[in-house]
C-alpha atoms as a PDB file:
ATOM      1  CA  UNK A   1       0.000   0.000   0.000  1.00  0.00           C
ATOM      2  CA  UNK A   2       1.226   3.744  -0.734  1.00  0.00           C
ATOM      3  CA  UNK A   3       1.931   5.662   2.442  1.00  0.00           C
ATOM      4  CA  UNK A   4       2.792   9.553   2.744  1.00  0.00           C
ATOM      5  CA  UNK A   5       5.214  11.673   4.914  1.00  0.00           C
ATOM      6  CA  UNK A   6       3.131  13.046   7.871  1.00  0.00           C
ATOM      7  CA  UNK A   7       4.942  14.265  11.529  1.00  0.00           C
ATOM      8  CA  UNK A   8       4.483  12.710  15.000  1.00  0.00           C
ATOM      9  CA  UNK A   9       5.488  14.986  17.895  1.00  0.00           C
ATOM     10  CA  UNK A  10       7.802  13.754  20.391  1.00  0.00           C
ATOM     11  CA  UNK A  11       7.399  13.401  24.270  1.00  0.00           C
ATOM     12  CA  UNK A  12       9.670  14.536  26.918  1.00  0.00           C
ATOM     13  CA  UNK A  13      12.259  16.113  24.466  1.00  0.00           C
ATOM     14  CA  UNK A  14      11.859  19.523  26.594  1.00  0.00           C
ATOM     15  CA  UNK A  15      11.630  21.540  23.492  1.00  0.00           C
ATOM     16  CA  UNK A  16       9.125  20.392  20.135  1.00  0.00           C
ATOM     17  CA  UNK A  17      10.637  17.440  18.087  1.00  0.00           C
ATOM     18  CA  UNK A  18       8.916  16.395  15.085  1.00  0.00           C
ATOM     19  CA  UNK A  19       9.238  12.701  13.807  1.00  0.00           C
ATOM     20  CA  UNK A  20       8.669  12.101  10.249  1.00  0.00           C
ATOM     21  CA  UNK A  21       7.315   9.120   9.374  1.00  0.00           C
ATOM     22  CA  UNK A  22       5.504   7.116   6.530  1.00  0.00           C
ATOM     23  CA  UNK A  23       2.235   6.322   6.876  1.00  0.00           C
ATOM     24  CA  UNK A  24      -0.394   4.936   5.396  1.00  0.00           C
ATOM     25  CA  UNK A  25      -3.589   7.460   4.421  1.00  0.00           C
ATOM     26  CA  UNK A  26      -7.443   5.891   5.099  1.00  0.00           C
ATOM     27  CA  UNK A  27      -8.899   8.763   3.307  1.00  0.00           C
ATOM     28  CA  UNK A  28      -9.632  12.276   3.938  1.00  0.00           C
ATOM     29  CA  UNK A  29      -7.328  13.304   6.982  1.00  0.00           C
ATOM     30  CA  UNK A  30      -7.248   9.795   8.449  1.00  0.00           C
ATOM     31  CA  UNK A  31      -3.844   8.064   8.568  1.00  0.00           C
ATOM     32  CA  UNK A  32      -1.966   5.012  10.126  1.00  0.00           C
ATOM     33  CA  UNK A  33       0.868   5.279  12.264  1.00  0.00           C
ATOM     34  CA  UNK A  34       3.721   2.293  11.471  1.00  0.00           C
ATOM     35  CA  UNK A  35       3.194  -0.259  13.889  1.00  0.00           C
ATOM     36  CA  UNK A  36       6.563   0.715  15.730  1.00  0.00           C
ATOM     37  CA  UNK A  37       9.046   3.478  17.014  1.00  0.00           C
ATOM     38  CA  UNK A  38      12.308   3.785  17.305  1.00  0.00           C
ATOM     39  CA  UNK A  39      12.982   2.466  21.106  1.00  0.00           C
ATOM     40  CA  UNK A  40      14.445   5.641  21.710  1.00  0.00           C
ATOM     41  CA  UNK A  41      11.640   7.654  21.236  1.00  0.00           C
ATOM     42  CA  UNK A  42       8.244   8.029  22.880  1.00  0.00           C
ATOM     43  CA  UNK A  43       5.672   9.411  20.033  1.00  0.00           C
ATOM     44  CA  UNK A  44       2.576  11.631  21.042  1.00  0.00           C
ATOM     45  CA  UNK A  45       0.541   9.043  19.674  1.00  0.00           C
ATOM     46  CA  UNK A  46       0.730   5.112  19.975  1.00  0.00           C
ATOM     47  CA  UNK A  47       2.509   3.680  17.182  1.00  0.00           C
ATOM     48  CA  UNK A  48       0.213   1.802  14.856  1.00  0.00           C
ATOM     49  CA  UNK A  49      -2.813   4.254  15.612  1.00  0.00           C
ATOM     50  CA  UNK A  50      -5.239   6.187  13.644  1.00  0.00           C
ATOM     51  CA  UNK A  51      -4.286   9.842  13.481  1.00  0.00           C
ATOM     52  CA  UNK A  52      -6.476  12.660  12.112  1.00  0.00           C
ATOM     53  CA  UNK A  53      -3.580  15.336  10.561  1.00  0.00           C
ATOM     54  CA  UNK A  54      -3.428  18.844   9.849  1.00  0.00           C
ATOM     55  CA  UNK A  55      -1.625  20.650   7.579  1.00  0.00           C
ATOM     56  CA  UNK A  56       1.329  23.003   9.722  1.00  0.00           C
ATOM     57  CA  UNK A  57       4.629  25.270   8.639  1.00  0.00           C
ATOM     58  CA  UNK A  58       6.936  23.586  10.354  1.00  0.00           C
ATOM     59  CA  UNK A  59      10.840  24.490   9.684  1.00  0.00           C
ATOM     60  CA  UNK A  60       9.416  26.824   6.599  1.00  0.00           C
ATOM     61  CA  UNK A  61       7.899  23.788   5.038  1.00  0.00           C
ATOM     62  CA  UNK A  62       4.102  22.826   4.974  1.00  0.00           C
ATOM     63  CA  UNK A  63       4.077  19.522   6.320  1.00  0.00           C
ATOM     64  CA  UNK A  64       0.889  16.974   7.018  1.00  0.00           C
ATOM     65  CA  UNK A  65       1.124  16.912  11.593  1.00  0.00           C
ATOM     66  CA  UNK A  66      -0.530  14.439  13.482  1.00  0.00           C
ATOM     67  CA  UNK A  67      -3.105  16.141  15.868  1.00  0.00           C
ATOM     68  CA  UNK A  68      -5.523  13.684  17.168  1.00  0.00           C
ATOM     69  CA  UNK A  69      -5.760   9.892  17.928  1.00  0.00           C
ATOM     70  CA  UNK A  70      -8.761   8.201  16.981  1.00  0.00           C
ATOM     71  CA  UNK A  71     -10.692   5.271  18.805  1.00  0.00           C
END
């Protein structure tokens, strides 16, 4: 399945850290996080999730951010 680049904030970095990652898109602003993280890193959002995104500037870029975890 195609995915696309979206960003996953980081927890307990003490200043905002942005993961990008591939995932795959369900339609509309729906996506799918991968089913893992790096074991370094603790995501805002439980990897292999569904995410609703938003488009942000982040870093002088528009880039797809993932703002909300759905049930």
């Amino acid at each position: 399945m195609p995915t696309e680049r979206i960003y996953v904030k980081l927890r307990d970095e003490g200043v905002d850290v942005w993961r990008p990652v591939d995932a795959q898109p369900e339609g509309s602003d729906i996506y799918l996080l991968p089913a893992h993280a790096p074991d370094d890193e603790a995501w805002r959002f439980v990897p292999g999730s569904r995410v609703r995104c938003e488009w942000r500037e982040l870093d002088h870029a528009r880039v797809l951010v993932a703002v909300e975890q759905l049930v």
